[in-house]
PDB file of N, CA and C in Angstrom:
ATOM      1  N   UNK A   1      14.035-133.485  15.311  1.00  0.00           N
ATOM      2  CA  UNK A   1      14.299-134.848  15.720  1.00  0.00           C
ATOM      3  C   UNK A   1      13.217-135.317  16.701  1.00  0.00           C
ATOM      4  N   UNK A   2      13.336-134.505  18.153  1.00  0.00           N
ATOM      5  CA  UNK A   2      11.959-134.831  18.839  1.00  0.00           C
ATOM      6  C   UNK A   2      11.554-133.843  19.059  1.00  0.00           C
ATOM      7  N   UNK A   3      10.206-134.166  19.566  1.00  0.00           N
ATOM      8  CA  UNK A   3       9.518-132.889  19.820  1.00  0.00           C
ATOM      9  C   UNK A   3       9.645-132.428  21.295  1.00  0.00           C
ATOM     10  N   UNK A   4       8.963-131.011  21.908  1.00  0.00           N
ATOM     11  CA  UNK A   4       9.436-130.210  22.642  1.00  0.00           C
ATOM     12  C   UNK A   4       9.377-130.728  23.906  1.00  0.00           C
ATOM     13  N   UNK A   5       7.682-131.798  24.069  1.00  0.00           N
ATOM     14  CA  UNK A   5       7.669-132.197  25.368  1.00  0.00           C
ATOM     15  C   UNK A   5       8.433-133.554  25.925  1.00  0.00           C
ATOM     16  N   UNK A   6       9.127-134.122  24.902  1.00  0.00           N
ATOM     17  CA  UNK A   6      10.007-135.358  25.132  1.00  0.00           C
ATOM     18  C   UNK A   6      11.527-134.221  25.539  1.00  0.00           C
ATOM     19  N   UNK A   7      12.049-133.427  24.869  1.00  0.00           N
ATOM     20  CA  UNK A   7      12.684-132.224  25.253  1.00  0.00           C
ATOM     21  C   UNK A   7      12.634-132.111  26.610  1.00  0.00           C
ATOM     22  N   UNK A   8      11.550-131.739  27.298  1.00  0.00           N
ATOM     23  CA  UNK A   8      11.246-130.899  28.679  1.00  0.00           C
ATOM     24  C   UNK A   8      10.830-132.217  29.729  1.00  0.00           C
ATOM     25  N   UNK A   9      10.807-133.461  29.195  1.00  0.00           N
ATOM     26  CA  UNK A   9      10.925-134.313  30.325  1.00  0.00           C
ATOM     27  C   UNK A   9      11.585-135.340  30.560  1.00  0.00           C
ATOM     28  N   UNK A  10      12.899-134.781  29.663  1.00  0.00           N
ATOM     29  CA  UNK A  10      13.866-135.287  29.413  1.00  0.00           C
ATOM     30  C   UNK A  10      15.140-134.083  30.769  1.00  0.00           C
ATOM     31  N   UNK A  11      14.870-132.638  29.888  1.00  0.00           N
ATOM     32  CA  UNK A  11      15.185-132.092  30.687  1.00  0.00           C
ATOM     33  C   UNK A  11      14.754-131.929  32.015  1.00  0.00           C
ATOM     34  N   UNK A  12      13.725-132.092  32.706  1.00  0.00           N
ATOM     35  CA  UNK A  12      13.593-132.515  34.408  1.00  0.00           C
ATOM     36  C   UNK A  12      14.174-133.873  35.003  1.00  0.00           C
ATOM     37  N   UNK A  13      14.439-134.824  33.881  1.00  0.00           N
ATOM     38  CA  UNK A  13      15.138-135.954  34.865  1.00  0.00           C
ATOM     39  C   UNK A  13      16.476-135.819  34.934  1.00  0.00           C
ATOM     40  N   UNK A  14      17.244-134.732  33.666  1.00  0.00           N
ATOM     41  CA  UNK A  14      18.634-134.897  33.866  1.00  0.00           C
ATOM     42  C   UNK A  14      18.737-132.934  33.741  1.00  0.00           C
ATOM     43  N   UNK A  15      18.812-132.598  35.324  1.00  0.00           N
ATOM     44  CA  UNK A  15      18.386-131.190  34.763  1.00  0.00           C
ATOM     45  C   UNK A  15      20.094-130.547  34.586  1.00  0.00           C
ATOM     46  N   UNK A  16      21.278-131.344  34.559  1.00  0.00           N
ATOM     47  CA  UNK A  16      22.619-131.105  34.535  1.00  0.00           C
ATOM     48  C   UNK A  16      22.654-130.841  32.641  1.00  0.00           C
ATOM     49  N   UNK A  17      21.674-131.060  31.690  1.00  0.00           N
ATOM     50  CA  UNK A  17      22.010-130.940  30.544  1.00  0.00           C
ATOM     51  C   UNK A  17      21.876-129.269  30.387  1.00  0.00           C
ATOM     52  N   UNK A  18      22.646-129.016  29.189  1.00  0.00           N
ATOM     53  CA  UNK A  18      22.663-127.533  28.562  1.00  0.00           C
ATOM     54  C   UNK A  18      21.392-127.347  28.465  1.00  0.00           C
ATOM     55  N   UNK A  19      21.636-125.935  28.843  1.00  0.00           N
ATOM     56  CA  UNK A  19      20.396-124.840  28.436  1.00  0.00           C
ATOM     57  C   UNK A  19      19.785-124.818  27.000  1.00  0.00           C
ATOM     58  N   UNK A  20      20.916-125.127  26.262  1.00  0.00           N
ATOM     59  CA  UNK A  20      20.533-124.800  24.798  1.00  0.00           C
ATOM     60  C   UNK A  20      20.815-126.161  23.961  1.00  0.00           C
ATOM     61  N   UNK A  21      20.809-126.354  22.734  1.00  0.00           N
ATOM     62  CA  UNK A  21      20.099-127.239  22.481  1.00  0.00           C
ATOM     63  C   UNK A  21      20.735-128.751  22.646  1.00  0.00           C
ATOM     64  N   UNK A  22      20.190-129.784  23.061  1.00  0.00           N
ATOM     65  CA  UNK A  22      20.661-130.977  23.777  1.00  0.00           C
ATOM     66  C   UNK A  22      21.651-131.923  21.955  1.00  0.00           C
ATOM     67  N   UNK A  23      22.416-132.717  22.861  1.00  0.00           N
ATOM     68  CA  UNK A  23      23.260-133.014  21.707  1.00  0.00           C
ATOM     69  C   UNK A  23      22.544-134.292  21.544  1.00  0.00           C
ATOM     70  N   UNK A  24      22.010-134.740  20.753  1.00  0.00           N
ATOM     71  CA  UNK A  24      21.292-136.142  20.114  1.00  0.00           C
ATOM     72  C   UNK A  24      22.397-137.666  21.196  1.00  0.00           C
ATOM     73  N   UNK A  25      23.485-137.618  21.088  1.00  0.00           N
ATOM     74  CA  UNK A  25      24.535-138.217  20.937  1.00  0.00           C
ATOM     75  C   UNK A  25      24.923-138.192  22.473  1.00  0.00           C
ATOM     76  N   UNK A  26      24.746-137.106  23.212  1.00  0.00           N
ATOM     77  CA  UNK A  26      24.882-137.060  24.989  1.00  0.00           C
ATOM     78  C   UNK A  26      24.755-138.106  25.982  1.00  0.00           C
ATOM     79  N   UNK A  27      25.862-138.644  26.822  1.00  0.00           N
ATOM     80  CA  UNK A  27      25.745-139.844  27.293  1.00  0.00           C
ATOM     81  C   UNK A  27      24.887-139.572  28.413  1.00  0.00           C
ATOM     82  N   UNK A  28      24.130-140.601  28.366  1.00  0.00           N
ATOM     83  CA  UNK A  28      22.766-139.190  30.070  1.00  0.00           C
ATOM     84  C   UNK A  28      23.557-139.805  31.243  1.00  0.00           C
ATOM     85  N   UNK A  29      23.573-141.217  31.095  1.00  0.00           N
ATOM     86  CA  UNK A  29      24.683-141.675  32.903  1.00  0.00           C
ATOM     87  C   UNK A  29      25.465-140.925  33.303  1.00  0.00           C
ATOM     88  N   UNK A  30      26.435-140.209  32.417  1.00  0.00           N
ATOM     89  CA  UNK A  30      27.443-139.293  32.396  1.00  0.00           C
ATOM     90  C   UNK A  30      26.790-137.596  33.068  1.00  0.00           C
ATOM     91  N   UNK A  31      25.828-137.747  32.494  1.00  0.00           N
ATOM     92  CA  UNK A  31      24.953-136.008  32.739  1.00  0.00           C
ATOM     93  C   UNK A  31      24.190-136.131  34.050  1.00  0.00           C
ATOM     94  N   UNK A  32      24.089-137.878  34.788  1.00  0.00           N
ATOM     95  CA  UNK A  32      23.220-137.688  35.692  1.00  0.00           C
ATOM     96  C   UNK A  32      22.109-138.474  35.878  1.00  0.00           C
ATOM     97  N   UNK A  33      21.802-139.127  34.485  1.00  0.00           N
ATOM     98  CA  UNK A  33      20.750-139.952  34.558  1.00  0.00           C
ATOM     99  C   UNK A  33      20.349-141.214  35.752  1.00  0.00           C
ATOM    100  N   UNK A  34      20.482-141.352  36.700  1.00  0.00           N
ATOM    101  CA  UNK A  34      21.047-142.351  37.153  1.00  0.00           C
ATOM    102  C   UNK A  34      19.549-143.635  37.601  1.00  0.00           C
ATOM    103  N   UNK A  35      19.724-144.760  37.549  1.00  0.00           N
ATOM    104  CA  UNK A  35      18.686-145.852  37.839  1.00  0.00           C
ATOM    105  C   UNK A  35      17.008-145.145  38.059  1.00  0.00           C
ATOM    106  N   UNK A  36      17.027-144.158  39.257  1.00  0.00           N
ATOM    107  CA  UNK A  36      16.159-143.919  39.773  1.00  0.00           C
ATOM    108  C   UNK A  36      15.668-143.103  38.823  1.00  0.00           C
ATOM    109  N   UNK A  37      16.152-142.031  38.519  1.00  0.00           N
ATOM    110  CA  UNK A  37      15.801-141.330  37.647  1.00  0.00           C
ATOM    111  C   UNK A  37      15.080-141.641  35.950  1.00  0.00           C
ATOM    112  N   UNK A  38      15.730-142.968  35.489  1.00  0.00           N
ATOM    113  CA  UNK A  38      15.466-143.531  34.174  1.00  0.00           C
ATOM    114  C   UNK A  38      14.252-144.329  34.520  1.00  0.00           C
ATOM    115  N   UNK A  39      13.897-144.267  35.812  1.00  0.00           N
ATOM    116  CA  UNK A  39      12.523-145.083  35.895  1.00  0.00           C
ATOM    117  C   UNK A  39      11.561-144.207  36.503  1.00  0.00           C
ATOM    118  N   UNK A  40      12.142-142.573  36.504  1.00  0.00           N
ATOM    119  CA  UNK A  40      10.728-141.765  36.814  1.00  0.00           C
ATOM    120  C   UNK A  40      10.733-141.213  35.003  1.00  0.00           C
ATOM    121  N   UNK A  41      11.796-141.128  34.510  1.00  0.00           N
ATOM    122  CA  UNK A  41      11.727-140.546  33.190  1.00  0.00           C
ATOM    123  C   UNK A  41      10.995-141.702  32.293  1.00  0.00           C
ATOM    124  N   UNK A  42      11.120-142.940  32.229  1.00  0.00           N
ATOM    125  CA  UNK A  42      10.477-144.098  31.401  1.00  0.00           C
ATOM    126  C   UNK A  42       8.674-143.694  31.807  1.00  0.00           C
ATOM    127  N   UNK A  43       8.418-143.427  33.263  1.00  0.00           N
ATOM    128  CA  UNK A  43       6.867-143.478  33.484  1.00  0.00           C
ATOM    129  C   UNK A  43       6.214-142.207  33.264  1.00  0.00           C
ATOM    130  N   UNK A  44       6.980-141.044  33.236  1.00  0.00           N
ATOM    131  CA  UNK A  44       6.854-139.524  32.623  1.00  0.00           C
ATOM    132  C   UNK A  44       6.454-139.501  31.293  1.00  0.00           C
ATOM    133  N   UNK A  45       7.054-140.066  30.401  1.00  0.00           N
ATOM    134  CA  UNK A  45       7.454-140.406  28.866  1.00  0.00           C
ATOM    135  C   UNK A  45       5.872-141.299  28.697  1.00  0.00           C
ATOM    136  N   UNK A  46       5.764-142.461  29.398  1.00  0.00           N
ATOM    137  CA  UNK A  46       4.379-143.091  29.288  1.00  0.00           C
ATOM    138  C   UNK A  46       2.827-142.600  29.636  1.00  0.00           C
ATOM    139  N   UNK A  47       3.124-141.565  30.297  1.00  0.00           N
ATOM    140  CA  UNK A  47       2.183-141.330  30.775  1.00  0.00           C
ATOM    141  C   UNK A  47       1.784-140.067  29.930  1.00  0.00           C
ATOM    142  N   UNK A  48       3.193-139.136  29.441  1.00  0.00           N
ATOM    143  CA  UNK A  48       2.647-138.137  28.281  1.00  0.00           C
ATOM    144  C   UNK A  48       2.329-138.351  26.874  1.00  0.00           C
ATOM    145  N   UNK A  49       2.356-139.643  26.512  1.00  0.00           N
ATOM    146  CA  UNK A  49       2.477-140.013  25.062  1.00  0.00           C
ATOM    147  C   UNK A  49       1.382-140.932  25.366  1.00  0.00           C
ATOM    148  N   UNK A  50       0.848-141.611  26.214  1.00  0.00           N
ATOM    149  CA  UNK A  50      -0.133-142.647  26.230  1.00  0.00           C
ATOM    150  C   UNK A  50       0.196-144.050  25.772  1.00  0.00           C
ATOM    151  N   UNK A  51       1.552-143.996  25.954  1.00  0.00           N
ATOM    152  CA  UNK A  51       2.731-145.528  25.571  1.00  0.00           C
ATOM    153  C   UNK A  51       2.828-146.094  26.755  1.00  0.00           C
ATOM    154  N   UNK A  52       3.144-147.205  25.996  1.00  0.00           N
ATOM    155  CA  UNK A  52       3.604-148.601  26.820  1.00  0.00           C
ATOM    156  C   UNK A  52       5.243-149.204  26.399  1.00  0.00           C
ATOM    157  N   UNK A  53       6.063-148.446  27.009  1.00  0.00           N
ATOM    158  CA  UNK A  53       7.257-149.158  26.406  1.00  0.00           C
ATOM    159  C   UNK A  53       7.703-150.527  26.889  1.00  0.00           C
ATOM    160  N   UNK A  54       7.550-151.536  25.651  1.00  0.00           N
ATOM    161  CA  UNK A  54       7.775-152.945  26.378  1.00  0.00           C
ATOM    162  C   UNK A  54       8.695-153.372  27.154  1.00  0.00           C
ATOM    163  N   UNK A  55       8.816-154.512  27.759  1.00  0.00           N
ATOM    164  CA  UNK A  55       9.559-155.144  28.743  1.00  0.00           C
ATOM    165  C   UNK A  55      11.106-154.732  28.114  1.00  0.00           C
ATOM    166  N   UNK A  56      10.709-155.527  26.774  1.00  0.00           N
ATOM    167  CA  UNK A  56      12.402-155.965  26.234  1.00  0.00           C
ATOM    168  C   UNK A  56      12.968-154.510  25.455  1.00  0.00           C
ATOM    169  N   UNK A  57      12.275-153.842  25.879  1.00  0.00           N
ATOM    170  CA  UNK A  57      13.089-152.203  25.430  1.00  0.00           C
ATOM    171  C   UNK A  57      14.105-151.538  26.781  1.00  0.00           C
ATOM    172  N   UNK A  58      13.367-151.995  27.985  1.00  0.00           N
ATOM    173  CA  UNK A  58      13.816-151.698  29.206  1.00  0.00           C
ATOM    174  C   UNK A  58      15.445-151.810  29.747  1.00  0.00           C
ATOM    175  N   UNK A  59      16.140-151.487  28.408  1.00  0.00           N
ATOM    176  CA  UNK A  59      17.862-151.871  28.920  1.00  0.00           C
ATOM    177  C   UNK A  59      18.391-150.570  29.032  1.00  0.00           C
ATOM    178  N   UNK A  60      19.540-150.645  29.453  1.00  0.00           N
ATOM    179  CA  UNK A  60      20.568-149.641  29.797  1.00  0.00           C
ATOM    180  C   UNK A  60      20.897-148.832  28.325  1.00  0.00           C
ATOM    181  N   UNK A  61      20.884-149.891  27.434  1.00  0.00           N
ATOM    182  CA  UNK A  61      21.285-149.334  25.906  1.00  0.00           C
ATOM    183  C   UNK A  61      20.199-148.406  25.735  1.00  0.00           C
ATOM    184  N   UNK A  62      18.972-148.457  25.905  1.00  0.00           N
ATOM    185  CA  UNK A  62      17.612-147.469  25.352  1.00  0.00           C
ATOM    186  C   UNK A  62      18.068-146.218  26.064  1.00  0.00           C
ATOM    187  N   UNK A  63      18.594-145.666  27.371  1.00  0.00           N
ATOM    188  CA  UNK A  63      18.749-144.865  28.201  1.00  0.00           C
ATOM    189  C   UNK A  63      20.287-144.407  28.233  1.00  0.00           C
ATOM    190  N   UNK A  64      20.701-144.369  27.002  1.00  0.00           N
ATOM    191  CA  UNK A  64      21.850-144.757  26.736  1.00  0.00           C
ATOM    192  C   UNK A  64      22.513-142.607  26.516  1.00  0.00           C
ATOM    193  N   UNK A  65      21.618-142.433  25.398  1.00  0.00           N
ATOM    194  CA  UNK A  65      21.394-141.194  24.755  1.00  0.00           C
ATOM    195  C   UNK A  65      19.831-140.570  24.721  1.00  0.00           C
ATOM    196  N   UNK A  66      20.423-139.279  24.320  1.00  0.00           N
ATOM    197  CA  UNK A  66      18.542-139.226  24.122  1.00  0.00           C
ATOM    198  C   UNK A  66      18.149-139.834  22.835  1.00  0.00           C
ATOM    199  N   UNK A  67      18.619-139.914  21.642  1.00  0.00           N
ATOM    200  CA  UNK A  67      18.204-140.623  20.432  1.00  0.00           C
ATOM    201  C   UNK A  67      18.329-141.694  20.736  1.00  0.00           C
ATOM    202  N   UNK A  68      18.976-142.087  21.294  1.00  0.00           N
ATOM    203  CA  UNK A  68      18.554-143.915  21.723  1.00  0.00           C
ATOM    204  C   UNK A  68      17.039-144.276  22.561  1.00  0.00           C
ATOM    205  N   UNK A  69      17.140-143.264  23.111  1.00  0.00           N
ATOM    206  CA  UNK A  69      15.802-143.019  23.689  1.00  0.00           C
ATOM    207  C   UNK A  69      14.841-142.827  23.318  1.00  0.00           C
ATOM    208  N   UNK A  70      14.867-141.427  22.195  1.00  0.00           N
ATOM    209  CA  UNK A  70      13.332-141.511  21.194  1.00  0.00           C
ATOM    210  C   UNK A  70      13.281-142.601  20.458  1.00  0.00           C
ATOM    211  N   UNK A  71      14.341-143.090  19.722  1.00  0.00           N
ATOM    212  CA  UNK A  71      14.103-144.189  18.654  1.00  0.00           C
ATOM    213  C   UNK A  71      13.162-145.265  19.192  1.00  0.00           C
ATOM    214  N   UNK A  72      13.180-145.364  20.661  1.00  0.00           N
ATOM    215  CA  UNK A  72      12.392-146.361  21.118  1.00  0.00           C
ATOM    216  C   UNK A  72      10.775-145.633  21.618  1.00  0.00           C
ATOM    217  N   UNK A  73      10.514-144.460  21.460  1.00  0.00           N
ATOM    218  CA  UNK A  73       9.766-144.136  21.803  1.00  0.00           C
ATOM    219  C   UNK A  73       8.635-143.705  20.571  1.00  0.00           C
ATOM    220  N   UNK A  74       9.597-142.824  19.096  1.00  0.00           N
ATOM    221  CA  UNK A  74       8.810-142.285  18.235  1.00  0.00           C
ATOM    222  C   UNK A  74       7.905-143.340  17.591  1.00  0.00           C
ATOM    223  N   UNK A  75       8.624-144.527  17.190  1.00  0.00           N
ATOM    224  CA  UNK A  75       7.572-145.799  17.101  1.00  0.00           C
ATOM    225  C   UNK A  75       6.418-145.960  17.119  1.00  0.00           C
ATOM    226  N   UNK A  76       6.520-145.717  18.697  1.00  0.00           N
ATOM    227  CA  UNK A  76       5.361-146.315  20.009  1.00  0.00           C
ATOM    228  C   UNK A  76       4.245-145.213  19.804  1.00  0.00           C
ATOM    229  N   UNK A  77       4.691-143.845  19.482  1.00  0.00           N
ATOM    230  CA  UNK A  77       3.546-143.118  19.640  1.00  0.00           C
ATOM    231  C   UNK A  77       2.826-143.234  18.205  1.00  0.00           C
ATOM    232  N   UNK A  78       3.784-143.281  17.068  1.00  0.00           N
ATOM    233  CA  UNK A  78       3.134-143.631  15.792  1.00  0.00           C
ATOM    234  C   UNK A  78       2.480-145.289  15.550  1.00  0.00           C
ATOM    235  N   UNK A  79       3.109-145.788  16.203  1.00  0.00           N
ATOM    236  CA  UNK A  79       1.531-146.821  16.250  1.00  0.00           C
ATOM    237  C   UNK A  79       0.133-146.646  17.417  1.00  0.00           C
ATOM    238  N   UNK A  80       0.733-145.403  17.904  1.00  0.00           N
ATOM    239  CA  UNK A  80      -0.539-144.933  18.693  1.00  0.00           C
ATOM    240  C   UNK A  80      -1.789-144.729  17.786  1.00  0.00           C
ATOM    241  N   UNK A  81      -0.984-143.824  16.906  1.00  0.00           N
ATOM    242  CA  UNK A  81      -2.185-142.751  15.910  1.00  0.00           C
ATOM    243  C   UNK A  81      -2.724-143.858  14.978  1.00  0.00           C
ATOM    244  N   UNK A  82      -2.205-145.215  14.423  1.00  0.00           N
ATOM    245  CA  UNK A  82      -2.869-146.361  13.583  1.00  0.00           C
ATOM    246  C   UNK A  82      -3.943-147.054  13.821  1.00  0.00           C
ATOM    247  N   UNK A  83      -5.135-146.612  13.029  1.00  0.00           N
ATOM    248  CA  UNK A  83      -6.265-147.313  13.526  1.00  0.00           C
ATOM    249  C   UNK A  83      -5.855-148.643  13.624  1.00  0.00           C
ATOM    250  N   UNK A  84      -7.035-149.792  14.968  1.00  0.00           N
ATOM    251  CA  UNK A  84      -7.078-151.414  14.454  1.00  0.00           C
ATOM    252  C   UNK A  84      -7.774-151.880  13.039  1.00  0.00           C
ATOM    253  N   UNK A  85      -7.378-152.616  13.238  1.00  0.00           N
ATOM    254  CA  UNK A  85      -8.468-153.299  11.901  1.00  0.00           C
ATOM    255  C   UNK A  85      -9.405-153.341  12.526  1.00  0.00           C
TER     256      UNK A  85
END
C-alpha cells in the first residue's frame, strides 16, 4: 500500500501505533496524532518525497487515517516522476 519511509514517519509522529503492521483504516487523533504533530508530520512527508501538499488538501479529513493520508500523498509523488512538456 505504502512504502516503508511514509511507514517510519508516520510512525515517529504517532509513536502510540503497533509495532507490527499499521491498520490502513486507524483513526491517528485517536492514536495521538494531535494538531502539532500533523503539522510536523505534513512537513516530514514534504520534505522526504520532495512534495508540496496543497492548501486545499490541508483538512482534518486527509489526517484522518493513514490511507487517507497516502491517498493524498501517492499522487503528489507520481506527478513528481512526470516529465513537463
Amino acid at each position: 500500500m505504502w512504502d516503508s519511509q511514509f511507514e517510519g514517519l508516520l510512525r515517529q509522529a504517532v509513536p502510540s501505533l503497533s509495532s507490527g503492521a499499521i491498520d490502513p483504516a486507524e483513526d491517528l487523533q485517536n492514536a495521538g496524532l494531535d494538531s502539532m504533530a500533523s503539522v510536523e508530520l505534513l512537513l516530514q512527508i514534504e520534505a522526504a518525497y520532495d512534495i508540496v501538499i496543497p492548501d486545499e488538501a490541508l483538512t482534518q479529513q486527509t489526517f484522518t487515517t493513514p490511507c487517507t493520508l497516502w491517498g493524498v500523498v501517492a499522487p503528489l509523488i507520481g506527478a513528481r516522476s512526470i516529465p513537463s512538456p
